[in-house]
N, C-alpha and C. Protein backbone atom coordinates (compact mmCIF):
# COMPACT_ATOMS: atom_id res chain seq x y z
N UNK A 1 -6.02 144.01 -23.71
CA UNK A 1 -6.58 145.33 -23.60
C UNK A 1 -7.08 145.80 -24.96
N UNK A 2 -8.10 146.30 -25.09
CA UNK A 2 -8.57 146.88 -26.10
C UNK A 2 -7.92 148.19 -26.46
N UNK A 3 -8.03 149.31 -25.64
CA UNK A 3 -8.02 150.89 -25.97
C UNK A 3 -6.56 151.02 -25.18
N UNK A 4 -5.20 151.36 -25.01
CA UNK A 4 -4.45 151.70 -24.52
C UNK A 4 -3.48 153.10 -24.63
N UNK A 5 -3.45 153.87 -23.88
CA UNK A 5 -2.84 154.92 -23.93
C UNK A 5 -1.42 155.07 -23.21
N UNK A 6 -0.56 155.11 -23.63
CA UNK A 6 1.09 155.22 -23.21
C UNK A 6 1.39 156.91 -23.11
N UNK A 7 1.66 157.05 -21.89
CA UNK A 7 2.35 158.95 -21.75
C UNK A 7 3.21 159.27 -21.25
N UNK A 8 4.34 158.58 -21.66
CA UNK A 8 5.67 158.60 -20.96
C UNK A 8 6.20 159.82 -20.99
N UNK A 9 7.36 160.15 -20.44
CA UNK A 9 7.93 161.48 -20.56
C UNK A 9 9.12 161.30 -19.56
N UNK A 10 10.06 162.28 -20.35
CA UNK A 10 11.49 162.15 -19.80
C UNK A 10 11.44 162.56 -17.70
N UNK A 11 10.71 163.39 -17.62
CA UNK A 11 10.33 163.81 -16.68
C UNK A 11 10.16 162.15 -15.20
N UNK A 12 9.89 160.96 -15.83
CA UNK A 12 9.30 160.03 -15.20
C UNK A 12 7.93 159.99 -14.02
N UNK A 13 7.31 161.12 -14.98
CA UNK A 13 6.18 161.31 -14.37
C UNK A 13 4.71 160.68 -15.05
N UNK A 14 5.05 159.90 -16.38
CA UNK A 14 4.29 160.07 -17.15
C UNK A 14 2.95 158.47 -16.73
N UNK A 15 1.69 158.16 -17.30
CA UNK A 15 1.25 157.20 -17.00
C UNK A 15 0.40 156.70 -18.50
N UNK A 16 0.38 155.15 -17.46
CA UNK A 16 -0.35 154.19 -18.93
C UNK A 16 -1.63 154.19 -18.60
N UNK A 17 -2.77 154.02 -19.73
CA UNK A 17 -4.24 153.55 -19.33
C UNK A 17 -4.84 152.88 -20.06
N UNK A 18 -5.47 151.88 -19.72
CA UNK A 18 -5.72 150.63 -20.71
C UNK A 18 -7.28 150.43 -20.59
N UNK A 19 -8.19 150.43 -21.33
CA UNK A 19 -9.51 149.98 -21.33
C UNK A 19 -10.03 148.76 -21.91
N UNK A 20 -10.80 148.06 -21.04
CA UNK A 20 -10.93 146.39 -21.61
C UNK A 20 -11.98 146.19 -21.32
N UNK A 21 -13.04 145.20 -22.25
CA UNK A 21 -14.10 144.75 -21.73
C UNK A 21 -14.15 143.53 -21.22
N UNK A 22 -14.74 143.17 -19.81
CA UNK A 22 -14.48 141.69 -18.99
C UNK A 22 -15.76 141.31 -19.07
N UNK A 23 -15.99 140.08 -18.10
CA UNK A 23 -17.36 139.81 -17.62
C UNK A 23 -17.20 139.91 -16.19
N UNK A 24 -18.65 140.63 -15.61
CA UNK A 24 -19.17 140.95 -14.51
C UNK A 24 -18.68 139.47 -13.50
N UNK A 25 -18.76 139.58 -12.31
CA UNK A 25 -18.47 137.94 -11.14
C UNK A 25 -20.04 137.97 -11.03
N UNK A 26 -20.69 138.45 -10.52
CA UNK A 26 -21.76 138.74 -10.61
C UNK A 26 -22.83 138.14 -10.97
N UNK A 27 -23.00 138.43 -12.74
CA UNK A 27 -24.24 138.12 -13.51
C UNK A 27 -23.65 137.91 -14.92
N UNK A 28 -22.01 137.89 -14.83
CA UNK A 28 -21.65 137.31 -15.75
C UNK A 28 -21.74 138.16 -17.29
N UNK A 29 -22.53 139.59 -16.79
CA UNK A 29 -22.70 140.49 -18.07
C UNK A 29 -21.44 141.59 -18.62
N UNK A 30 -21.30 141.91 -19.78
CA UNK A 30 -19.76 142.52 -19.63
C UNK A 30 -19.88 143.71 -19.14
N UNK A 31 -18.18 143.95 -18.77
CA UNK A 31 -18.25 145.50 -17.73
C UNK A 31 -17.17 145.79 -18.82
N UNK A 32 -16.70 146.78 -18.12
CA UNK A 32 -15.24 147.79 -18.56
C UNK A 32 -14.54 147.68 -17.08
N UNK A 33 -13.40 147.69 -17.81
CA UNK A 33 -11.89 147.94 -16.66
C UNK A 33 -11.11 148.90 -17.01
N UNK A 34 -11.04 149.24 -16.33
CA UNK A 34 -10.06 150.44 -16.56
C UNK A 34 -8.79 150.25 -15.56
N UNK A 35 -7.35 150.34 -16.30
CA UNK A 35 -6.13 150.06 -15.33
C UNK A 35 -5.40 151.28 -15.59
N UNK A 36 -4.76 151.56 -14.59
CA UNK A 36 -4.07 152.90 -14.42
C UNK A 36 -2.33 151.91 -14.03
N UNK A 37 -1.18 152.35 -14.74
CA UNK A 37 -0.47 152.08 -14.06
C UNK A 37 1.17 153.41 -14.39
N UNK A 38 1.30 154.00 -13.50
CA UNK A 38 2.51 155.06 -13.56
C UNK A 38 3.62 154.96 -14.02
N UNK A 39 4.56 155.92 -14.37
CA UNK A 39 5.78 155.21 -15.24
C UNK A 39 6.63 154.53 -14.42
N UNK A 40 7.71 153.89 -14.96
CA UNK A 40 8.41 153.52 -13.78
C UNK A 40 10.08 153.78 -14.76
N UNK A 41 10.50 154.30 -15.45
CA UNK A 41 11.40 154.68 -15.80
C UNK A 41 11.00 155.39 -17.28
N UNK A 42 12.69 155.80 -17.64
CA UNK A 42 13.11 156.51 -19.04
C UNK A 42 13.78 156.49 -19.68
N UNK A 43 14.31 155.87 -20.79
CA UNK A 43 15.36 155.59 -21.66
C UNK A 43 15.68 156.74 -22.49
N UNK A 44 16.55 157.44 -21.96
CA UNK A 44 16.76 158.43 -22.78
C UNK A 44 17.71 158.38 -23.76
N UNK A 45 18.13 157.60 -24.74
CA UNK A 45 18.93 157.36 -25.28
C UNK A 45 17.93 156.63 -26.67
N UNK A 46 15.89 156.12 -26.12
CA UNK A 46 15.69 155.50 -27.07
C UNK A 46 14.76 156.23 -26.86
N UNK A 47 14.39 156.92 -25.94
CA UNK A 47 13.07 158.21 -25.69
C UNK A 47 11.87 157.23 -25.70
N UNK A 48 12.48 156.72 -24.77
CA UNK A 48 11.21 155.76 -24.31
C UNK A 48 10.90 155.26 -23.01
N UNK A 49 9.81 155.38 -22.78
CA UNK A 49 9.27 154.83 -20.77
C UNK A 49 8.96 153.21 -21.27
N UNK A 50 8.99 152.81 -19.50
CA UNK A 50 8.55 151.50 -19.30
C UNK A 50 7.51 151.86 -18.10
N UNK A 51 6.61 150.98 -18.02
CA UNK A 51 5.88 150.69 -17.36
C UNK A 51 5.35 149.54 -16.43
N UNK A 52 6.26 148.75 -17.22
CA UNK A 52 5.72 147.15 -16.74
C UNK A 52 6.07 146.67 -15.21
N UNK A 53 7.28 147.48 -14.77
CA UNK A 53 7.72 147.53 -13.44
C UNK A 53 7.11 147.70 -12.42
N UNK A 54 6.12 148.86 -12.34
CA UNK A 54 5.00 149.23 -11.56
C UNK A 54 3.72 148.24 -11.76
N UNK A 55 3.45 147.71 -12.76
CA UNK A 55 2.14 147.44 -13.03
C UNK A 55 1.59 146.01 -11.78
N UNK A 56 2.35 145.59 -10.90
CA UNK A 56 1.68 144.76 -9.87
C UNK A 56 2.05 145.61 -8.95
N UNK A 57 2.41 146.93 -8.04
CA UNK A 57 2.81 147.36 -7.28
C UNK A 57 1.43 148.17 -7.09
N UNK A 58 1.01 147.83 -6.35
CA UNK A 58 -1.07 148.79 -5.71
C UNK A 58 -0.92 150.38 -5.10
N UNK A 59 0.72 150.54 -5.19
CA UNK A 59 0.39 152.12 -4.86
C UNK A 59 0.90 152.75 -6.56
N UNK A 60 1.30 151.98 -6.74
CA UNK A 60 1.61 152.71 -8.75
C UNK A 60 0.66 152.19 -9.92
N UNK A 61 -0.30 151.29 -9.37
CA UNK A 61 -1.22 150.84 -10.31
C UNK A 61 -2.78 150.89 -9.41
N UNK A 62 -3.69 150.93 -10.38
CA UNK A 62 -5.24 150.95 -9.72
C UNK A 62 -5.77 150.22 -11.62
N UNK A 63 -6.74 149.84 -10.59
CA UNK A 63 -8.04 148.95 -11.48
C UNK A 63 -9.08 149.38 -10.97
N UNK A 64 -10.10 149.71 -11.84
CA UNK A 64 -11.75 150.37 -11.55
C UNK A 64 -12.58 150.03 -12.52
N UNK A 65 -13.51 149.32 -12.17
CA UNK A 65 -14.51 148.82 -12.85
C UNK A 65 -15.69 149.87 -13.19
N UNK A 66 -16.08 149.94 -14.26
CA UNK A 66 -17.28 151.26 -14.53
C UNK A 66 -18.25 150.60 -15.06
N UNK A 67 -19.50 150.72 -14.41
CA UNK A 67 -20.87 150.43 -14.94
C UNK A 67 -21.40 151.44 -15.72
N UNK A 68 -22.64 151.06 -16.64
CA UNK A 68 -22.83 151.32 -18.03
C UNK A 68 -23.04 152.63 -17.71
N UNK A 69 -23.79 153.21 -16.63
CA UNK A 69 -24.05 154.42 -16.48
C UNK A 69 -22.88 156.00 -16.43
N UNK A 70 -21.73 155.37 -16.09
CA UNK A 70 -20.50 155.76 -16.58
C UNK A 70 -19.68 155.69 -17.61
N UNK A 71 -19.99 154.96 -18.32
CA UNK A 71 -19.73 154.28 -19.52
C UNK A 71 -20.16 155.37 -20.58
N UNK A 72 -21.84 155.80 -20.31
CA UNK A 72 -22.67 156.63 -20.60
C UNK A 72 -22.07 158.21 -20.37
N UNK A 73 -21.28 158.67 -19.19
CA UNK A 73 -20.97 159.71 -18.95
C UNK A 73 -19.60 159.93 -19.69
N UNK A 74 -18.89 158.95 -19.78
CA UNK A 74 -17.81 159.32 -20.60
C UNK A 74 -18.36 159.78 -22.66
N UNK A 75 -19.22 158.66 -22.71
CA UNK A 75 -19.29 159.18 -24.43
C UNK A 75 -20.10 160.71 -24.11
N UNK A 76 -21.18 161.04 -23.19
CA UNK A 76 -21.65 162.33 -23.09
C UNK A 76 -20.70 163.18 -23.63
N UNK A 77 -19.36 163.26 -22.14
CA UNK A 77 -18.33 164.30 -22.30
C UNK A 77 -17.49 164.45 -23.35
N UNK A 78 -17.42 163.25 -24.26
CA UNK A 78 -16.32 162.98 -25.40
C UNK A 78 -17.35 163.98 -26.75
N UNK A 79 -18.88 163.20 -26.86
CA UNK A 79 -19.68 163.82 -27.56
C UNK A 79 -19.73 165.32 -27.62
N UNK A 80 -19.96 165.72 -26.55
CA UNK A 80 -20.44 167.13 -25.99
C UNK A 80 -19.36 168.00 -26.16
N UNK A 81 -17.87 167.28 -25.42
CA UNK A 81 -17.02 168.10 -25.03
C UNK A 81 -17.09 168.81 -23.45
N UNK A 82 -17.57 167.78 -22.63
CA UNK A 82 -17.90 168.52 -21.28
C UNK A 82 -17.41 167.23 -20.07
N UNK A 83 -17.32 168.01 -19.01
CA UNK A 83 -16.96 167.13 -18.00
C UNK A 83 -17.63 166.09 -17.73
N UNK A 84 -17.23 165.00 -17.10
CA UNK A 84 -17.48 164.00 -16.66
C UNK A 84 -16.60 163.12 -15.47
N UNK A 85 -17.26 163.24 -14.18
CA UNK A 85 -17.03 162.90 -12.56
C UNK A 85 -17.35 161.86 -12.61
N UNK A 86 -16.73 161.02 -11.34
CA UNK A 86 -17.50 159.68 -10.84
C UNK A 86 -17.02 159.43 -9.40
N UNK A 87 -17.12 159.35 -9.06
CA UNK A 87 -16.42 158.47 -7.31
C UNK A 87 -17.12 156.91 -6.77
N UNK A 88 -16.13 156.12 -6.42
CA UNK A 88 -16.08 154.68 -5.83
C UNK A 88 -15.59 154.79 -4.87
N UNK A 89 -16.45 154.02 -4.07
CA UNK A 89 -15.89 153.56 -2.54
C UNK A 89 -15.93 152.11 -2.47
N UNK A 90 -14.77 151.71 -1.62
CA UNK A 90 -14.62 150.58 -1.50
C UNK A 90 -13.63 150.01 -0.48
N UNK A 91 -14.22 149.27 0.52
CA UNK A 91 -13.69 149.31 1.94
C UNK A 91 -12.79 150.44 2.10
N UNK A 92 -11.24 150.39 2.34
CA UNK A 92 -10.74 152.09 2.55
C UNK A 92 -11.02 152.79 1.51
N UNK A 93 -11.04 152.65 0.62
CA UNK A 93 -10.51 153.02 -0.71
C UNK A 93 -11.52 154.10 -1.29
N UNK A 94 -10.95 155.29 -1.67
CA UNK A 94 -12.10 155.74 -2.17
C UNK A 94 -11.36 157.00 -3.25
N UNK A 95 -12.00 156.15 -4.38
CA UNK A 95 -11.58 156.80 -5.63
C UNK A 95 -12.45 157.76 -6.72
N UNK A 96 -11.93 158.43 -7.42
CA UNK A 96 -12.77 160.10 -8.00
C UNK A 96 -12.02 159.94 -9.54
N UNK A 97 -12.86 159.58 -10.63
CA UNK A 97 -12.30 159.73 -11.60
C UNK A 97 -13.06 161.09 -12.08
N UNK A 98 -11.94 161.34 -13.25
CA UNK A 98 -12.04 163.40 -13.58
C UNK A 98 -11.81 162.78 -15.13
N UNK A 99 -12.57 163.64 -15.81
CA UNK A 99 -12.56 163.45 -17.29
C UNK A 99 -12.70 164.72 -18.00
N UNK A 100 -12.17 165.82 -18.25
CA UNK A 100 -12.09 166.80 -18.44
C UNK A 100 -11.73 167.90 -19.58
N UNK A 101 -12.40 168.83 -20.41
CA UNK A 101 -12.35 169.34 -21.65
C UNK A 101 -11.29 170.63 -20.82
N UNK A 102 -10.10 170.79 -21.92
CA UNK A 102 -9.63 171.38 -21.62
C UNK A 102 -8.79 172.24 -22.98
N UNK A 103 -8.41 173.23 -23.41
CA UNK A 103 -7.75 173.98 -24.53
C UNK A 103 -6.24 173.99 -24.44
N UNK A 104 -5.65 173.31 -24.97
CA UNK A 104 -4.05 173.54 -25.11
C UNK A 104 -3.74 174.74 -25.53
N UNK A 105 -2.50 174.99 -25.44
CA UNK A 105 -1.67 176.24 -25.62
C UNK A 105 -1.48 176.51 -27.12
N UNK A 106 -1.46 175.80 -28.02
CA UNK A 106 -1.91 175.74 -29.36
C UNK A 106 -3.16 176.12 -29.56
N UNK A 107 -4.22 176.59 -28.95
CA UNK A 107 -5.85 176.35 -29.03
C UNK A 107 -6.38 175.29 -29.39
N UNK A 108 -6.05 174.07 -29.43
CA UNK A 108 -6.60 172.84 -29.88
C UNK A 108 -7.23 171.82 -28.73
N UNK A 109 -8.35 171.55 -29.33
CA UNK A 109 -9.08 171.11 -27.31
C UNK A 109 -8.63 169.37 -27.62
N UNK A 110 -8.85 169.29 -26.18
CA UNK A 110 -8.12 168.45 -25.92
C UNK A 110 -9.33 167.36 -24.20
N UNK A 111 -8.52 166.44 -23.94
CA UNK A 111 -9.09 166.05 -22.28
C UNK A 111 -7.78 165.87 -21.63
N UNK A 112 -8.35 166.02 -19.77
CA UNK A 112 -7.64 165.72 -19.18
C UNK A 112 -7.94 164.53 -18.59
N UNK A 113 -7.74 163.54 -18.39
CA UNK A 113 -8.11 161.95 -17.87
C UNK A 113 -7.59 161.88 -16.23
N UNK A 114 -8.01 161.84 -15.14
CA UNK A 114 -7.54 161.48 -13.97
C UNK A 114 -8.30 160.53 -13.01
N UNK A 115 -7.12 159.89 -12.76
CA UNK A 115 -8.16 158.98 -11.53
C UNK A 115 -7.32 159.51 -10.08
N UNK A 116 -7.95 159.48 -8.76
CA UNK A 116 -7.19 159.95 -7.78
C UNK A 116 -7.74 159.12 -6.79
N UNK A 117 -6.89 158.15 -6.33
CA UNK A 117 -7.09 157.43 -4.91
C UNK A 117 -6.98 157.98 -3.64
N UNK A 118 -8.20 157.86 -2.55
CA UNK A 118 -7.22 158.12 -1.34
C UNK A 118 -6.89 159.72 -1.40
N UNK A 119 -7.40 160.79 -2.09
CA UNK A 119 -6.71 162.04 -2.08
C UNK A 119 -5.69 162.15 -2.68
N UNK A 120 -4.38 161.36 -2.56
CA UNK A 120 -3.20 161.26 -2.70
C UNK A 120 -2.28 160.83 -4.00
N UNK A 121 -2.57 160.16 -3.91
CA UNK A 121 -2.58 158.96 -5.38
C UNK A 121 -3.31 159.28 -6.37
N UNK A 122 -2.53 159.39 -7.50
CA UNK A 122 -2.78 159.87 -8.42
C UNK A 122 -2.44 159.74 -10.02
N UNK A 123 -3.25 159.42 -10.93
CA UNK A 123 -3.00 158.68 -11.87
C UNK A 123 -3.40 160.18 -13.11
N UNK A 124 -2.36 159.91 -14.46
CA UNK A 124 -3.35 161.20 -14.84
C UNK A 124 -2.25 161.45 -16.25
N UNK A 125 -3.31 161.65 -17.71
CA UNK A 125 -2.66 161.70 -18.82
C UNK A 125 -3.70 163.02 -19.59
N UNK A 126 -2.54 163.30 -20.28
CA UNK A 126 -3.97 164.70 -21.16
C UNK A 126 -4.32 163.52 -22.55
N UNK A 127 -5.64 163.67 -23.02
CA UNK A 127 -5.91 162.43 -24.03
C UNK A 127 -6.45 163.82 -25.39
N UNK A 128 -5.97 163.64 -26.02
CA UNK A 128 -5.95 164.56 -27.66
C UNK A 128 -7.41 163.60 -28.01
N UNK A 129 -7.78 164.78 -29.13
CA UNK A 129 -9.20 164.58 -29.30
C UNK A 129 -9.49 163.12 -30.45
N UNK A 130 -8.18 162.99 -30.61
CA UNK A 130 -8.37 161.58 -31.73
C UNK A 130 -8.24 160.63 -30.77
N UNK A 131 -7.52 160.27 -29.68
CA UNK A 131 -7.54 159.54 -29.11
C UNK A 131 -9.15 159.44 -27.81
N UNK A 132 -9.66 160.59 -27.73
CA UNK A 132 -10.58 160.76 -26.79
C UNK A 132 -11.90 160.02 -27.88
N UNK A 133 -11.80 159.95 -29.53
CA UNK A 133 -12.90 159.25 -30.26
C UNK A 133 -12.60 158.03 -30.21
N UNK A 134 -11.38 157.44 -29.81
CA UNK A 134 -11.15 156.36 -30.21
C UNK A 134 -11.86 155.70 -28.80
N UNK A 135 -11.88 156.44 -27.57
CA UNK A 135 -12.32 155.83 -26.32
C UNK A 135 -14.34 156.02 -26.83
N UNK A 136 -14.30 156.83 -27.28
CA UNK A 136 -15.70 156.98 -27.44
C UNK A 136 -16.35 155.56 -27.98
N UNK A 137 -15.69 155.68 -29.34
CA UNK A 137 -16.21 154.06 -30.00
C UNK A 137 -16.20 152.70 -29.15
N UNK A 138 -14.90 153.01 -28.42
CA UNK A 138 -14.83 151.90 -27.30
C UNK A 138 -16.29 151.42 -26.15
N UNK A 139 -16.36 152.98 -25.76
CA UNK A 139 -17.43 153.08 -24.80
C UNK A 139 -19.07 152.50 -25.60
N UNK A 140 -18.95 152.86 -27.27
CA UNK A 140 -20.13 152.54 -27.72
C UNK A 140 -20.38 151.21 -27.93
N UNK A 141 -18.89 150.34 -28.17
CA UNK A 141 -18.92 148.96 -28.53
C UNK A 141 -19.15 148.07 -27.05
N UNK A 142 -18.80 148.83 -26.38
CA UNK A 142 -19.05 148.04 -24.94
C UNK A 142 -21.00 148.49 -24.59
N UNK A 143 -21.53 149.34 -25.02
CA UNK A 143 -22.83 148.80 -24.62
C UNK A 143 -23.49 148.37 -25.65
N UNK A 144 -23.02 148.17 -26.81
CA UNK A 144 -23.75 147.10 -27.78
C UNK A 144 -23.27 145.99 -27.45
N UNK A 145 -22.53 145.19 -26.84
CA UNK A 145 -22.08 143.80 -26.24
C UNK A 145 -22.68 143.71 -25.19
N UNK A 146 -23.14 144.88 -23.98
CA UNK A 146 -24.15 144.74 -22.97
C UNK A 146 -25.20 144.33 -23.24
N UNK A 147 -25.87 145.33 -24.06
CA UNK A 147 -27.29 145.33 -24.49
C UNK A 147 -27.25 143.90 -25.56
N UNK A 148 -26.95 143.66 -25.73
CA UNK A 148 -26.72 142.06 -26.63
C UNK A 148 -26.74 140.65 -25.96
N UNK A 149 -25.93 141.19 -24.96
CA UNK A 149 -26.07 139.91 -23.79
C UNK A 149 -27.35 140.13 -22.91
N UNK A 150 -27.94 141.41 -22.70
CA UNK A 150 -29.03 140.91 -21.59
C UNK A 150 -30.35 141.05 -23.13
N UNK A 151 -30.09 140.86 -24.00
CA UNK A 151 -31.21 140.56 -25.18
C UNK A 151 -31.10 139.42 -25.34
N UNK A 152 -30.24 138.37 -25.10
CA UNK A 152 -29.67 137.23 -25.52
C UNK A 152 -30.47 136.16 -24.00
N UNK A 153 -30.42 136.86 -22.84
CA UNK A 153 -30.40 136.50 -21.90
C UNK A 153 -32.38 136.42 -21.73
N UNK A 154 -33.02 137.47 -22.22
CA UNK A 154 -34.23 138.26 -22.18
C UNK A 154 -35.05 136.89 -22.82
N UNK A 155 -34.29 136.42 -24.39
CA UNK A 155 -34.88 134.97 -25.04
C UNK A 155 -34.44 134.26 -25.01
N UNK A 156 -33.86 134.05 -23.90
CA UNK A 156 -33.64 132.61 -23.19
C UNK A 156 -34.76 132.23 -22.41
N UNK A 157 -34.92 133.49 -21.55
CA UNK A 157 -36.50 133.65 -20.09
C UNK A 157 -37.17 133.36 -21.06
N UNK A 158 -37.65 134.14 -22.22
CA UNK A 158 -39.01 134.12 -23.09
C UNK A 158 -38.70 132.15 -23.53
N UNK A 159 -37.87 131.60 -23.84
CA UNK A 159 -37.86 130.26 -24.53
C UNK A 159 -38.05 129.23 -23.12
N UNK A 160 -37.08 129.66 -22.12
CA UNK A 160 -37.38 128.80 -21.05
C UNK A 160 -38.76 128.72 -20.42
N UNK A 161 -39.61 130.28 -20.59
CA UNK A 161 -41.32 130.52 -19.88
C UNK A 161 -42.23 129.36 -20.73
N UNK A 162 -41.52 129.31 -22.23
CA UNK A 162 -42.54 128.57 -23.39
C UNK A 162 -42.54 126.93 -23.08
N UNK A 163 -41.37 126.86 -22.27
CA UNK A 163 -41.43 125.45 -22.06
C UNK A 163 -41.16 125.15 -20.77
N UNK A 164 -42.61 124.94 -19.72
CA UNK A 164 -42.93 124.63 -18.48
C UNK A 164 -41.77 123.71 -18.58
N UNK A 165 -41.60 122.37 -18.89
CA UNK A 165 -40.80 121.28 -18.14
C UNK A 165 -39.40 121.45 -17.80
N UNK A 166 -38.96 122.66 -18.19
CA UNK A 166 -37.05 122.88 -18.16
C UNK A 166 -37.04 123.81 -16.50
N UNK A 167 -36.13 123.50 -16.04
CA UNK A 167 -35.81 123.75 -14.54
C UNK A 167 -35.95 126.10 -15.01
N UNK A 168 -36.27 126.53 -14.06
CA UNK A 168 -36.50 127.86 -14.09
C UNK A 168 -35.55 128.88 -14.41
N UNK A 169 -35.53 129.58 -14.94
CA UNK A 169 -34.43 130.47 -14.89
C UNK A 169 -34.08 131.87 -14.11
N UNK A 170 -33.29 132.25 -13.38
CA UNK A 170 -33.57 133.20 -12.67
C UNK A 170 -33.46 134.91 -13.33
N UNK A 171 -34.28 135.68 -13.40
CA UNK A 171 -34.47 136.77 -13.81
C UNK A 171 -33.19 138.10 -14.15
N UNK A 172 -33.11 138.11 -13.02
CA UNK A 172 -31.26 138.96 -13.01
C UNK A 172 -31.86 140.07 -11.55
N UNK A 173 -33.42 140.33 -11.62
CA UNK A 173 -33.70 140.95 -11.11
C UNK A 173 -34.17 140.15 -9.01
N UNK A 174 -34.04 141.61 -8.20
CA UNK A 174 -33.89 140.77 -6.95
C UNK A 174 -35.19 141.02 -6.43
N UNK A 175 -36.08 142.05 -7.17
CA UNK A 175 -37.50 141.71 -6.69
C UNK A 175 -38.51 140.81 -7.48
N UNK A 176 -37.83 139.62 -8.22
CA UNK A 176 -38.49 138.45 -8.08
C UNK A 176 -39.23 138.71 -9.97
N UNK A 177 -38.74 140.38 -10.22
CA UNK A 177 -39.74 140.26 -11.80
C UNK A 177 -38.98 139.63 -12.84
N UNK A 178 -39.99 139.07 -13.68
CA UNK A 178 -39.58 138.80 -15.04
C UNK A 178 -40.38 139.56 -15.79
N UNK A 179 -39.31 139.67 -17.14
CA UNK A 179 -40.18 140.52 -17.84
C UNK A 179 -40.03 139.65 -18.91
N UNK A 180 -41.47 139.99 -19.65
CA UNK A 180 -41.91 138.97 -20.87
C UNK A 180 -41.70 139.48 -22.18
């Protein structure tokens, strides 16, 4: 995991969130993951949560993949300081992430991070504004590794077009364009 956030609390309400960059099944280009997984105890004696207990259990953990265009809405709201929505569907499943500027009781702004499955289910940490830059940079380093791979990919087409005799390469695109 690249970016990880731990929010334990004596309460055993608290949750983890981890941001990583993978490659797409797809087209093989990188994405972001995002894993949600809830506390699952509290050591109060070392003032410390675990998490690792929950993390294969699918009603205390979720995984959501975000394309660049979300990717995009999170640095907006981090930049700006303003909200940022999304919703996924997926056979039952249908999930609403919340990204949210909000003022602590100190006056010091702050986000609220939530993902919510299903209505019900519910994943959810407040992220302080040093940690909300640190997701920002994240979000920026993940589309300079995008934009790098389909530039990488772009002069390959341009090297493979220059030389008729090498078997074709396919575009990425499904109405058949290449671009030169």
């Amino acid at each position: 995991m690249i970016v990880q956030y731990y929010k334990p609390n004596s309460k055993n309400t608290g949750c983890a969130f981890s941001f990583d960059i993978g490659a797409n099944n797809k087209n093989q280009e990188p994405c972001v993951y995002i894993r949600a997984v809830k506390q699952h105890s509290w050591d109060s004696a070392k003032r410390r949560g675990s998490f690792s207990a929950n993390a294969k259990d699918p009603e205390k953990s979720i995984s959501i993949k975000l394309n660049e265009t979300e990717v995009g809405g999170f640095i907006n709201a981090i930049t700006n300081y303003k909200e940022f929505s999304a919703f996924h569907s997926y056979e039952e499943n249908k999930t609403t992430i919340s990204f949210k500027p909000y003022t602590k009781k100190d006056g010091t702004e702050a986000f609220s991070f939530g993902v919510t499955r299903n209505s019900s289910n519910k994943f959810g940490i407040g992220m302080e504004m040093s940690e909300a830059y640190g997701l920002l940079e994240f979000c920026k380093l993940y589309l300079q590794e995008l934009y790098v791979c389909r530039l990488q990919n772009n002069l390959d087409r341009r090297k493979q077009q220059s030389n008729p005799t090498s078997a074709p390469l396919k575009s990425g695109f499904d109405d058949g364009y290449v671009s030169s």
